[in-house]
PDB file of N, CA and C in Angstrom:
ATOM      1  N   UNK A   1    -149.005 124.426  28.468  1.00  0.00           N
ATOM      2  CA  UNK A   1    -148.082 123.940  27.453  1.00  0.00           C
ATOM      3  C   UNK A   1    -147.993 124.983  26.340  1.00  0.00           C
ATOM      4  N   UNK A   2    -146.792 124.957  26.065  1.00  0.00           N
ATOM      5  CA  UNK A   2    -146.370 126.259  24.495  1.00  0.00           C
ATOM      6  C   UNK A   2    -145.747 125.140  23.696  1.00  0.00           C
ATOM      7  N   UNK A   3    -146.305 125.237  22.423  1.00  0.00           N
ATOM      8  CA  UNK A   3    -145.849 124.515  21.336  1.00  0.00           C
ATOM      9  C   UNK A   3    -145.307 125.556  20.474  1.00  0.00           C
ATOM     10  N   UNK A   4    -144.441 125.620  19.504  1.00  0.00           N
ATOM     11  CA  UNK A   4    -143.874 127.075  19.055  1.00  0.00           C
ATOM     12  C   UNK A   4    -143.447 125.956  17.661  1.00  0.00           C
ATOM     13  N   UNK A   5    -143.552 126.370  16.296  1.00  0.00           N
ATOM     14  CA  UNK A   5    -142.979 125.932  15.012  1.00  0.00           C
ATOM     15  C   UNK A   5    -142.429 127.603  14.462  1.00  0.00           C
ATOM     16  N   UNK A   6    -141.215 127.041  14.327  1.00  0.00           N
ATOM     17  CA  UNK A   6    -140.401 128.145  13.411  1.00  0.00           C
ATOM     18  C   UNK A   6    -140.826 128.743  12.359  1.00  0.00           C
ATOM     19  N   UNK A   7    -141.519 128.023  12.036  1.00  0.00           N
ATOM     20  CA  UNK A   7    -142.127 128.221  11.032  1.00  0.00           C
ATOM     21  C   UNK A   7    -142.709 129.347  10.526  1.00  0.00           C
ATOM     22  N   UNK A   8    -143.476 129.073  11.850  1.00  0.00           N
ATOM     23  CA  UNK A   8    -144.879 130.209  12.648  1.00  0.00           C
ATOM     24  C   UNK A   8    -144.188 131.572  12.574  1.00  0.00           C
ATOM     25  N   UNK A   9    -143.127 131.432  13.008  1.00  0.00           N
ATOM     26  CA  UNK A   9    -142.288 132.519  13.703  1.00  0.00           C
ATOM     27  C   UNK A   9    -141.993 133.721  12.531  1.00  0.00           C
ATOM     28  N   UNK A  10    -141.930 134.968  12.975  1.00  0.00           N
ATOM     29  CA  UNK A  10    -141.345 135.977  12.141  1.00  0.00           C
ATOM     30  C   UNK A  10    -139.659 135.831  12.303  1.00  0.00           C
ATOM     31  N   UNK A  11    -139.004 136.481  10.981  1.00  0.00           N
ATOM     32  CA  UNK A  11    -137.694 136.557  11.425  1.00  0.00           C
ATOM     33  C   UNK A  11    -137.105 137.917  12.101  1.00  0.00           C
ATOM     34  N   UNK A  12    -136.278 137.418  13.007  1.00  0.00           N
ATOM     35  CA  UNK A  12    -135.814 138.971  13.738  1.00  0.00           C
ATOM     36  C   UNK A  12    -134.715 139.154  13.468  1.00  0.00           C
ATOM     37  N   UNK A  13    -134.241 140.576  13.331  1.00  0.00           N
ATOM     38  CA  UNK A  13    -133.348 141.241  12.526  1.00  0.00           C
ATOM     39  C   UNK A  13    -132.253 140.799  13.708  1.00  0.00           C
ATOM     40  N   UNK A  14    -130.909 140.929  13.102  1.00  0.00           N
ATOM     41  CA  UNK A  14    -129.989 140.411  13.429  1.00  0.00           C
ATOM     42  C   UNK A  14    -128.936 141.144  13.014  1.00  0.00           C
ATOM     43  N   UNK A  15    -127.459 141.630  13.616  1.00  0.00           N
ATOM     44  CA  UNK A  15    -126.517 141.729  12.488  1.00  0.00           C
ATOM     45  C   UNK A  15    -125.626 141.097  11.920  1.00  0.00           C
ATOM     46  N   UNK A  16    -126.317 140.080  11.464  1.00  0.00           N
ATOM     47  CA  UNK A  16    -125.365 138.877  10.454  1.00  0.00           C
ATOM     48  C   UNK A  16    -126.698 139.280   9.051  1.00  0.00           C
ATOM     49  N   UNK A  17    -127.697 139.304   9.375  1.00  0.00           N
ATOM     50  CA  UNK A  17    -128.391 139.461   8.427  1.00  0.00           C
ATOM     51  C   UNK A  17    -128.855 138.212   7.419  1.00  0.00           C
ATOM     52  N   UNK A  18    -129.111 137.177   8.804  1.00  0.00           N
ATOM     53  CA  UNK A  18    -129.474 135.660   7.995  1.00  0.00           C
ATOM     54  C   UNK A  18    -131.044 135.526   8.882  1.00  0.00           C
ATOM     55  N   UNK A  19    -131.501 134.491   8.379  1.00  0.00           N
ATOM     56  CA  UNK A  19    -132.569 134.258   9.067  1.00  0.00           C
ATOM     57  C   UNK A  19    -132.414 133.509  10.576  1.00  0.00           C
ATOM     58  N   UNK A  20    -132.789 134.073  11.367  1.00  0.00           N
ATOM     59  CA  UNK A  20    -132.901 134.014  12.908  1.00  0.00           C
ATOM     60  C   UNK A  20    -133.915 134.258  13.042  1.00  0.00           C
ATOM     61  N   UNK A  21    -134.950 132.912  13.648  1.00  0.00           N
ATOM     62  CA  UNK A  21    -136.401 132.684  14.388  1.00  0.00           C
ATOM     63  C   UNK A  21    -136.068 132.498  16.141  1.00  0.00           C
ATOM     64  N   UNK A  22    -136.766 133.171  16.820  1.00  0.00           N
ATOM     65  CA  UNK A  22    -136.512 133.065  18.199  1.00  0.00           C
ATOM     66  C   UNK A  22    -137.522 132.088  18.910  1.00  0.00           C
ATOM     67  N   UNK A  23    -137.231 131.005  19.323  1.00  0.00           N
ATOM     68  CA  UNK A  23    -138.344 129.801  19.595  1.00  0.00           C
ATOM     69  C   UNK A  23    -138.479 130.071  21.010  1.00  0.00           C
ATOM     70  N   UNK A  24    -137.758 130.512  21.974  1.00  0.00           N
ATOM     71  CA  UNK A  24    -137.712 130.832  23.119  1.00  0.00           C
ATOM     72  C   UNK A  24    -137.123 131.715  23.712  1.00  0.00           C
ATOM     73  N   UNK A  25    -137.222 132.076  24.732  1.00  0.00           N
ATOM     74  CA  UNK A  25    -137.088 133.461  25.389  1.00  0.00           C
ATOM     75  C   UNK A  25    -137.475 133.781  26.560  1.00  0.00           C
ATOM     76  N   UNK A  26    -136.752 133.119  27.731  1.00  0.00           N
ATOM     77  CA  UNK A  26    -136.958 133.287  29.241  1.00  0.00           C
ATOM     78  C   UNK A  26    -136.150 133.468  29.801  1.00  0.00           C
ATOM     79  N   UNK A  27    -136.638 134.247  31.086  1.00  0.00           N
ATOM     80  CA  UNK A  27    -135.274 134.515  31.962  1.00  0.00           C
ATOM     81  C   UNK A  27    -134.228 133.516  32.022  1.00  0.00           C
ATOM     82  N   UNK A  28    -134.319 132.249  32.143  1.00  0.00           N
ATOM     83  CA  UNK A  28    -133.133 131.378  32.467  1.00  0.00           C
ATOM     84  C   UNK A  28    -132.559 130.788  30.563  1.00  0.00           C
ATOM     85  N   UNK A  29    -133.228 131.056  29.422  1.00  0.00           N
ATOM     86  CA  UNK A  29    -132.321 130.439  28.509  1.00  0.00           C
ATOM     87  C   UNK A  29    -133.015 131.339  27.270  1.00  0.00           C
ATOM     88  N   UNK A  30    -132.187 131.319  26.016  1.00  0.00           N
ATOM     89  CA  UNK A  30    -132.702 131.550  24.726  1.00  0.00           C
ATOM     90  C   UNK A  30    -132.557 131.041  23.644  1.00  0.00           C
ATOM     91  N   UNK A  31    -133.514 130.288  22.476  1.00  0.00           N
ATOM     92  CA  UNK A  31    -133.274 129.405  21.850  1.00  0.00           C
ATOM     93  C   UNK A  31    -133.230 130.314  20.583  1.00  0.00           C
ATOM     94  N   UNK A  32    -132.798 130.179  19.547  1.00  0.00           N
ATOM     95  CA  UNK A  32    -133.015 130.254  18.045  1.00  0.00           C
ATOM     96  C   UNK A  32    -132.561 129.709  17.704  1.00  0.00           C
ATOM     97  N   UNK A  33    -133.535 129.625  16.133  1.00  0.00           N
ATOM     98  CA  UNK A  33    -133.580 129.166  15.077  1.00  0.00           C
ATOM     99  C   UNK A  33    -132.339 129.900  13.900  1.00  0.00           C
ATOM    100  N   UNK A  34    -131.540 129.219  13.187  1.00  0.00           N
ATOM    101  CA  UNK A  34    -130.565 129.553  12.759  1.00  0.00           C
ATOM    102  C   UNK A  34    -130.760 129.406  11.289  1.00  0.00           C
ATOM    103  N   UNK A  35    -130.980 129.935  10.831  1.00  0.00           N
ATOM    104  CA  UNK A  35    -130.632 129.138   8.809  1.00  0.00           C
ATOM    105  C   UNK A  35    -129.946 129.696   7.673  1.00  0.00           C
ATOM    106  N   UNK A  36    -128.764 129.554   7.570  1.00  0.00           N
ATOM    107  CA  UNK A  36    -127.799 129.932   6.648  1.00  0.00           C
ATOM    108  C   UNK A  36    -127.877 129.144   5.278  1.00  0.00           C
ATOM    109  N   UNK A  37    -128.654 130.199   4.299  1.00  0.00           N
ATOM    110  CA  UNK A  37    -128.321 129.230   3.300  1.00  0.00           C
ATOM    111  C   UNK A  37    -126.972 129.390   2.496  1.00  0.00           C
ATOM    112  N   UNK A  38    -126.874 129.021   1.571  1.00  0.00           N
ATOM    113  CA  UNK A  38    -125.657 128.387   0.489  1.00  0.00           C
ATOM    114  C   UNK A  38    -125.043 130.222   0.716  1.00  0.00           C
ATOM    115  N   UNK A  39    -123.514 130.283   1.293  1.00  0.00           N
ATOM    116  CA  UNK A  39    -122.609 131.229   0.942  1.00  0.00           C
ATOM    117  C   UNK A  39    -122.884 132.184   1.814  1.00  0.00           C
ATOM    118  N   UNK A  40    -124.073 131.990   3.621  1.00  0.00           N
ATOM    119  CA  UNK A  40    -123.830 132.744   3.899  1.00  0.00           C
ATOM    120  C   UNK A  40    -123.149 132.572   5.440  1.00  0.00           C
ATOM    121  N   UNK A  41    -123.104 133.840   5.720  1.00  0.00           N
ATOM    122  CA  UNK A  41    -121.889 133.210   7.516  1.00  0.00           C
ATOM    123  C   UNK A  41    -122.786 134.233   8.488  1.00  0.00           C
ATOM    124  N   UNK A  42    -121.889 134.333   9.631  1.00  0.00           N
ATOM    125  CA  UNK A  42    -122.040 135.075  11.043  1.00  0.00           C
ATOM    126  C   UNK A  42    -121.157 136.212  10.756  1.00  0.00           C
ATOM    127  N   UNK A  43    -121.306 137.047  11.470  1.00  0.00           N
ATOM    128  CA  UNK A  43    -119.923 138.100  11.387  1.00  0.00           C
ATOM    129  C   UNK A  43    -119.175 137.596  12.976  1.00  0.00           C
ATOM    130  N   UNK A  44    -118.112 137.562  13.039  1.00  0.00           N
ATOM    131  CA  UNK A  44    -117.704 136.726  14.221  1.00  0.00           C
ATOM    132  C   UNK A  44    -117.897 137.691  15.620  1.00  0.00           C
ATOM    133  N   UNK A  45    -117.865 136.869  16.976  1.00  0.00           N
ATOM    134  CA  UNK A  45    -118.648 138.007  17.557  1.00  0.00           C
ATOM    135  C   UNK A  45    -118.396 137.062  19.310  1.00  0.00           C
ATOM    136  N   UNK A  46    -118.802 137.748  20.099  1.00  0.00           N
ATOM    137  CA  UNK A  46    -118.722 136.916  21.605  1.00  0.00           C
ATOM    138  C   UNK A  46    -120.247 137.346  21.937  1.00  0.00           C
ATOM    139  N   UNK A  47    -120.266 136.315  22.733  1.00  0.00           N
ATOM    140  CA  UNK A  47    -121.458 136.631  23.672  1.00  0.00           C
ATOM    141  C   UNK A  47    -121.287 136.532  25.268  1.00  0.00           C
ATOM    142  N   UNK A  48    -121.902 137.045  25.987  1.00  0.00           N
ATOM    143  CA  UNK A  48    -121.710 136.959  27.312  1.00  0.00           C
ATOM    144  C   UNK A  48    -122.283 135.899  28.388  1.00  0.00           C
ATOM    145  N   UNK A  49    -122.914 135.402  27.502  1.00  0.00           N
ATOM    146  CA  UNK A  49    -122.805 133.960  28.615  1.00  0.00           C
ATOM    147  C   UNK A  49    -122.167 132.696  27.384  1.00  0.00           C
ATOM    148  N   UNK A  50    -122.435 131.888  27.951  1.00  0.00           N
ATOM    149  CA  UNK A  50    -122.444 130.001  27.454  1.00  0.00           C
ATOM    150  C   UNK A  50    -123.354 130.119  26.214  1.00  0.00           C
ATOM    151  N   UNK A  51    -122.962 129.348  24.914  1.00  0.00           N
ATOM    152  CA  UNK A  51    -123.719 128.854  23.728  1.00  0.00           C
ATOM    153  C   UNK A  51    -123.399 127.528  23.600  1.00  0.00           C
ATOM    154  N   UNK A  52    -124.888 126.990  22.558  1.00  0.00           N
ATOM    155  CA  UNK A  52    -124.498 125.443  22.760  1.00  0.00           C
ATOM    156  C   UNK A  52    -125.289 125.694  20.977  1.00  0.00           C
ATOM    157  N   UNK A  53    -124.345 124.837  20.430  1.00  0.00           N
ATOM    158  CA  UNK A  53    -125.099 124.831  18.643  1.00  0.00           C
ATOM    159  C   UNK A  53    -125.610 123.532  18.765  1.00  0.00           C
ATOM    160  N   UNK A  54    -126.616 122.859  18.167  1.00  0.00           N
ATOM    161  CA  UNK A  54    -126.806 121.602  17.527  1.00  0.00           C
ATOM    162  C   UNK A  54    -127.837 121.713  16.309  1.00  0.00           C
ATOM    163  N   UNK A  55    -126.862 121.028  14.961  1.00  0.00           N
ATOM    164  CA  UNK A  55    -127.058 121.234  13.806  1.00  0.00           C
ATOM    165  C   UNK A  55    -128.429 120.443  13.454  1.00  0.00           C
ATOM    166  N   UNK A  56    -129.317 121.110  12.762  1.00  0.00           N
ATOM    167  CA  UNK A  56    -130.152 120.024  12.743  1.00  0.00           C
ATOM    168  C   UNK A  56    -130.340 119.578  11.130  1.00  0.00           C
ATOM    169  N   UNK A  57    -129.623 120.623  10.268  1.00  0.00           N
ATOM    170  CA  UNK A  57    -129.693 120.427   9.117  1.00  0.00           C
ATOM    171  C   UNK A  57    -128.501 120.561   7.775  1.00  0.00           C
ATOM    172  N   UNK A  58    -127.787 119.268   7.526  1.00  0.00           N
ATOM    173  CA  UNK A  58    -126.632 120.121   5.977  1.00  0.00           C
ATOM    174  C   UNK A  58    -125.614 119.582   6.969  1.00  0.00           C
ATOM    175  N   UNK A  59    -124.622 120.740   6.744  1.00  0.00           N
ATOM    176  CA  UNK A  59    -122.806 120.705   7.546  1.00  0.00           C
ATOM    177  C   UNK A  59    -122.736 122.365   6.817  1.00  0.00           C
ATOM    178  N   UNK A  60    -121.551 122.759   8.306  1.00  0.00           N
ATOM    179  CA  UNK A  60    -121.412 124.121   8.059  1.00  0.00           C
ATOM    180  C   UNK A  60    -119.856 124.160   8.284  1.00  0.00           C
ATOM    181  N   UNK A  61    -119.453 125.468   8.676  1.00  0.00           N
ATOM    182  CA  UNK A  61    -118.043 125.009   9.669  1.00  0.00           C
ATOM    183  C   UNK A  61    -118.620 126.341  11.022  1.00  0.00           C
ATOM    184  N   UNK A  62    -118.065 125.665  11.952  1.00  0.00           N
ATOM    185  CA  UNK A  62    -117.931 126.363  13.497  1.00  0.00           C
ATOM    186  C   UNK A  62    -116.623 126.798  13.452  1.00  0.00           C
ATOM    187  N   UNK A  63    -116.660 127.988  14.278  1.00  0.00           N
ATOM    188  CA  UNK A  63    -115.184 128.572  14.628  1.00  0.00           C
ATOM    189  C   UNK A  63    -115.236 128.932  15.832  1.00  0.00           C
ATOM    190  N   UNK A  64    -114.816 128.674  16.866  1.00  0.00           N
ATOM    191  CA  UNK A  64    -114.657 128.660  18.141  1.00  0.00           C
ATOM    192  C   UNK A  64    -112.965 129.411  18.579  1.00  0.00           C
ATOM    193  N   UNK A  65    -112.793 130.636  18.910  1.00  0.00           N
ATOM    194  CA  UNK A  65    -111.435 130.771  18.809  1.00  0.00           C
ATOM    195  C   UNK A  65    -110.252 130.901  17.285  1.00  0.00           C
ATOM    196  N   UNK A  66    -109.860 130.015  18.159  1.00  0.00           N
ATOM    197  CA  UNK A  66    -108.260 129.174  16.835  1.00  0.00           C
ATOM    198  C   UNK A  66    -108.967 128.000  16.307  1.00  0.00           C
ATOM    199  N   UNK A  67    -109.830 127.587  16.162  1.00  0.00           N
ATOM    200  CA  UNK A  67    -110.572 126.517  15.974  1.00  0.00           C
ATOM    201  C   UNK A  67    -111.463 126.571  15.088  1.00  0.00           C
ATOM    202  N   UNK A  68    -111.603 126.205  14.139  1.00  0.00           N
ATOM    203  CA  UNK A  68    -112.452 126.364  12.742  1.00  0.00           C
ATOM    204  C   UNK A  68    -112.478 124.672  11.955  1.00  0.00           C
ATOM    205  N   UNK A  69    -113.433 124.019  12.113  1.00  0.00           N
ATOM    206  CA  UNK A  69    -114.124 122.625  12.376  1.00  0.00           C
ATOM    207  C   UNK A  69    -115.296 122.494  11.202  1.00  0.00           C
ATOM    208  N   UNK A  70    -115.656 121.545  10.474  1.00  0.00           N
ATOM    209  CA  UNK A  70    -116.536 121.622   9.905  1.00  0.00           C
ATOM    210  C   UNK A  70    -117.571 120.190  10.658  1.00  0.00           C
ATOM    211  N   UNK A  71    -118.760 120.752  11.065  1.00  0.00           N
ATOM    212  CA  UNK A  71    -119.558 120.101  11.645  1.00  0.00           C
ATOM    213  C   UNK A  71    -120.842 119.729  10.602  1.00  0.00           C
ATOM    214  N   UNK A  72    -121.534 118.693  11.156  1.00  0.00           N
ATOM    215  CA  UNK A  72    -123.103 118.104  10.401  1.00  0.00           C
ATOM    216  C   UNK A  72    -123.908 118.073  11.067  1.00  0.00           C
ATOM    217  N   UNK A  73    -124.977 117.595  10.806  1.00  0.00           N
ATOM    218  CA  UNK A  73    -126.367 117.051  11.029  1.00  0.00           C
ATOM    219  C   UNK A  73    -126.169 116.676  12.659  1.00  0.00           C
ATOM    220  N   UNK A  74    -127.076 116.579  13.407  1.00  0.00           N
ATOM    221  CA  UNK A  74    -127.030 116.191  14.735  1.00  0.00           C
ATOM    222  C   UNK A  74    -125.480 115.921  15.399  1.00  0.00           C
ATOM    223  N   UNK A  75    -125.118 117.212  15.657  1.00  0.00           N
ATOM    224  CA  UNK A  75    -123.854 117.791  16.349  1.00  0.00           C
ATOM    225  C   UNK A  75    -124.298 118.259  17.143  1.00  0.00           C
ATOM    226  N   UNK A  76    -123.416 118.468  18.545  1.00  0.00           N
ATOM    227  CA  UNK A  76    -123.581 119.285  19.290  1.00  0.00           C
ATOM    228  C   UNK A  76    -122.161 120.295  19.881  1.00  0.00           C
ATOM    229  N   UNK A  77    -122.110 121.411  19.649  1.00  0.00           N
ATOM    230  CA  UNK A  77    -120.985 121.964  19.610  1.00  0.00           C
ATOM    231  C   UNK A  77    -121.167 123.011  21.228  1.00  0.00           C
ATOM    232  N   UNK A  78    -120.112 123.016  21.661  1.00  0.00           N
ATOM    233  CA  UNK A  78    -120.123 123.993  23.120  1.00  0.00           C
ATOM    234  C   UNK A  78    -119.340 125.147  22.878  1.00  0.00           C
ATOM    235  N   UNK A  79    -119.997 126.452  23.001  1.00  0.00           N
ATOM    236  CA  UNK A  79    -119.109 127.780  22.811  1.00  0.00           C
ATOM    237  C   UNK A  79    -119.245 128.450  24.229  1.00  0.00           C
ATOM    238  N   UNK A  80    -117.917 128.306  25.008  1.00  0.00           N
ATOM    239  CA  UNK A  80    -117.900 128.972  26.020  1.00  0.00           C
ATOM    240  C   UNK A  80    -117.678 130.768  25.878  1.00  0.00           C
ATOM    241  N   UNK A  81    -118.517 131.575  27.056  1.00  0.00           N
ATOM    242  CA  UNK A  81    -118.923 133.116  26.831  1.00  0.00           C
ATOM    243  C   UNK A  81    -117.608 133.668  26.807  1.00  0.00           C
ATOM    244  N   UNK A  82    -117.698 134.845  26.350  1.00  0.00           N
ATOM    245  CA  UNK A  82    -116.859 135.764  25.565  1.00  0.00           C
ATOM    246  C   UNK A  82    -115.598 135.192  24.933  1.00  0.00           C
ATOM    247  N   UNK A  83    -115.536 133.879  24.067  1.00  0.00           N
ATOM    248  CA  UNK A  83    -114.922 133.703  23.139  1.00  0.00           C
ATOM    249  C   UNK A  83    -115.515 134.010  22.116  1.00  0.00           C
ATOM    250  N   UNK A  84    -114.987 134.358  20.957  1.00  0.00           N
ATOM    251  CA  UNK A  84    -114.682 134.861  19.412  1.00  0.00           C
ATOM    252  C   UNK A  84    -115.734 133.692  18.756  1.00  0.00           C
ATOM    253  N   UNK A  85    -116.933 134.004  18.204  1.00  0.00           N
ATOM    254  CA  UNK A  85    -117.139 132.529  17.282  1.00  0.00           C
ATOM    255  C   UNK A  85    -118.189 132.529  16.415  1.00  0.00           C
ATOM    256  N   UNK A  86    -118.178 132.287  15.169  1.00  0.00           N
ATOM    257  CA  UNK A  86    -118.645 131.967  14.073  1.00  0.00           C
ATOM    258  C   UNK A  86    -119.154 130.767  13.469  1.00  0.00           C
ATOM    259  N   UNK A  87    -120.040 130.970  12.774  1.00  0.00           N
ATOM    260  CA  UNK A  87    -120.940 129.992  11.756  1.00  0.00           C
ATOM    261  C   UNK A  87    -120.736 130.342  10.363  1.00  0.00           C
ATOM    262  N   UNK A  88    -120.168 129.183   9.390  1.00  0.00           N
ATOM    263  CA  UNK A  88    -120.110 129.910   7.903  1.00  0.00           C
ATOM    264  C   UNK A  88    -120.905 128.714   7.057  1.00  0.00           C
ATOM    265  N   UNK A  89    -121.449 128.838   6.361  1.00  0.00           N
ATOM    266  CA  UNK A  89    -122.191 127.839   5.215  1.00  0.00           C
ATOM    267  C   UNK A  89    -121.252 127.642   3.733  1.00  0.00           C
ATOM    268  N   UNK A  90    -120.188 126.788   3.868  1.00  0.00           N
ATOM    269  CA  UNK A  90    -119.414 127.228   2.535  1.00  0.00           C
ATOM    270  C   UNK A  90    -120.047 126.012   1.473  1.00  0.00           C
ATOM    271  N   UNK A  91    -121.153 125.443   1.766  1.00  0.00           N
ATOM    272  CA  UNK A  91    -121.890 124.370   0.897  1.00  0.00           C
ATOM    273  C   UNK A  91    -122.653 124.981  -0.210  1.00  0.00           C
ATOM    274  N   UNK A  92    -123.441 124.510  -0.773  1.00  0.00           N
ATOM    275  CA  UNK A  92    -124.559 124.416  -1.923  1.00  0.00           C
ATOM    276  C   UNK A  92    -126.369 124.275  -1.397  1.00  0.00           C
ATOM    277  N   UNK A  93    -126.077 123.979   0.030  1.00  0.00           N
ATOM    278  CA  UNK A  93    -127.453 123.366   0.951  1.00  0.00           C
ATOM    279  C   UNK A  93    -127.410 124.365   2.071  1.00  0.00           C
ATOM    280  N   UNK A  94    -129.010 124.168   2.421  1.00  0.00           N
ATOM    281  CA  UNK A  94    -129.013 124.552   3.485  1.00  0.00           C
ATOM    282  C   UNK A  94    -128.173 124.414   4.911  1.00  0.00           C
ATOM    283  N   UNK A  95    -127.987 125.000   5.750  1.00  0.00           N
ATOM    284  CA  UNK A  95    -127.399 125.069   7.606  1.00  0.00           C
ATOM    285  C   UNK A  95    -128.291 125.532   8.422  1.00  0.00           C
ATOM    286  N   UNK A  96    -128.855 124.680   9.370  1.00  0.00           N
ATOM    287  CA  UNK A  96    -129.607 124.696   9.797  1.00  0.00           C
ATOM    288  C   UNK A  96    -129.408 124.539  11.337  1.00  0.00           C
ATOM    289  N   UNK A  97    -129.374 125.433  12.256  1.00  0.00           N
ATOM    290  CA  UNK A  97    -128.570 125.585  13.151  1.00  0.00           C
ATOM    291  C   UNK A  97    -129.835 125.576  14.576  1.00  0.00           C
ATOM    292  N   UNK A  98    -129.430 125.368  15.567  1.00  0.00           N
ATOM    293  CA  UNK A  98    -130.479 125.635  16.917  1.00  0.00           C
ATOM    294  C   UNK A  98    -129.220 126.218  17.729  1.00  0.00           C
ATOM    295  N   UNK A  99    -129.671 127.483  18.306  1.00  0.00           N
ATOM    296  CA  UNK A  99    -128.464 128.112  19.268  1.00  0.00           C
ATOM    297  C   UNK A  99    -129.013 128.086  20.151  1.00  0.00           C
ATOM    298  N   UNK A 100    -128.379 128.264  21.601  1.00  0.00           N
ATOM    299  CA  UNK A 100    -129.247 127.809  22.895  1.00  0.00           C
ATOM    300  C   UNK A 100    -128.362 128.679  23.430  1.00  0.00           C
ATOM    301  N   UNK A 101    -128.469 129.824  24.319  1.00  0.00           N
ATOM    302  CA  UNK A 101    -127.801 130.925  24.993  1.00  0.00           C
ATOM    303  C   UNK A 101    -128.287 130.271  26.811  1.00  0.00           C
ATOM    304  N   UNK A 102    -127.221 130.017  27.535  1.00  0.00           N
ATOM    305  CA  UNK A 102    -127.977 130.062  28.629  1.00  0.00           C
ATOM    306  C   UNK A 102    -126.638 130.392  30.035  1.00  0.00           C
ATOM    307  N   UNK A 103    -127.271 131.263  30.349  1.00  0.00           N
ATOM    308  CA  UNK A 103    -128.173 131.471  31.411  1.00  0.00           C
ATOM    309  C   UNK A 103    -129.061 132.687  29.614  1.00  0.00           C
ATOM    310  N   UNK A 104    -129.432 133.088  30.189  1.00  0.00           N
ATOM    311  CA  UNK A 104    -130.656 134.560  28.996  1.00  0.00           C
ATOM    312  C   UNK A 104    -129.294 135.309  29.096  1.00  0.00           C
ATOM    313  N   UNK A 105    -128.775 136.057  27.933  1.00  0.00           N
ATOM    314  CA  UNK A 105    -128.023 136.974  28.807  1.00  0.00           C
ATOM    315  C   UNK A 105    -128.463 138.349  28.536  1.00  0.00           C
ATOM    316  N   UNK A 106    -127.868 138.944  29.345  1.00  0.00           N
ATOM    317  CA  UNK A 106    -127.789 140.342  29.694  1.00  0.00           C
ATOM    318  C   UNK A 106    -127.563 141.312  29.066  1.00  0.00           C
ATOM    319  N   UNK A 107    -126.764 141.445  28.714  1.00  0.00           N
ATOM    320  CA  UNK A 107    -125.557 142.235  27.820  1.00  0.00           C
ATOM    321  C   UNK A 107    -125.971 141.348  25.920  1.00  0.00           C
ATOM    322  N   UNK A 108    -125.692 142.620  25.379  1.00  0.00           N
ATOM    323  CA  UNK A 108    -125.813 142.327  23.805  1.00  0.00           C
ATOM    324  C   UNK A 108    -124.477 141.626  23.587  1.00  0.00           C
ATOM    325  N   UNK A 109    -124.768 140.854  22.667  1.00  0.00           N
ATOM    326  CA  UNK A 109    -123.618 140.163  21.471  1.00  0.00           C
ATOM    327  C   UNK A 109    -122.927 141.478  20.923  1.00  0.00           C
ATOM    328  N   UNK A 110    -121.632 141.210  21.330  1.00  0.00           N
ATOM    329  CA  UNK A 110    -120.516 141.970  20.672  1.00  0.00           C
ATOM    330  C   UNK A 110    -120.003 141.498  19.279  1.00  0.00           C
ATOM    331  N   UNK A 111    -120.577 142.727  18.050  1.00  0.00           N
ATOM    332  CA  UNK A 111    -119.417 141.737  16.818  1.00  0.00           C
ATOM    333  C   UNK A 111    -118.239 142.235  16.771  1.00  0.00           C
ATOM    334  N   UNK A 112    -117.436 141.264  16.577  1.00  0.00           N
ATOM    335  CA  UNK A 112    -115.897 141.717  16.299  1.00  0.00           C
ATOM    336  C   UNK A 112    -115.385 142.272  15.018  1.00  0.00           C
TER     337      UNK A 112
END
């Protein structure tokens, strides 16, 4: 058994330049930890496989495409691979995000 708290975790550099904790990391999936506080975003970007967000903390807005949504607290949002898509925090509170990449992928995140 692996028990893992974010907590625990160092943050890994990123180029959005927010805090990103990596809770998992196996061939078949990859989890992080997401936390945008007050005023900050993603730089918009694709990835090469499947993403799945679920918020665990605040409301942010998702941008998926043409699609720019403001989501909350226990959401679950589906970003299919190599579409365009972003996370922005335009609140006063924390965003508190869990990203789930799966299959693992291969290929780096492209920013746009």
């Amino acid at each position: 058994m692996n028990i893992v708290n974010y907590k625990d975790l160092e943050i890994m550099k990123n180029p959005h330049s927010v805090e990103a904790k990596k809770l998992l990391d196996t061939e078949h999936a990859q989890v992080i930890h997401m936390h945008l506080k007050a005023g900050e975003k993603l730089k918009p970007h694709t990835t090469p496989v499947d993403v799945f967000f679920y918020v665990l903390e605040g409301e942010g807005y998702v941008e998926i495409g043409e699609e720019k949504v403001l989501v909350k607290k226990d959401t679950l949002i589906e970003s299919p691979k190599g579409i365009i898509h972003c996370l922005y925090n335009e609140s006063k509170e924390d965003f508190r995000v869990l990203v789930v990449k799966t299959p693992k992928p291969s290929q780096a995140t492209e920013i746009r």
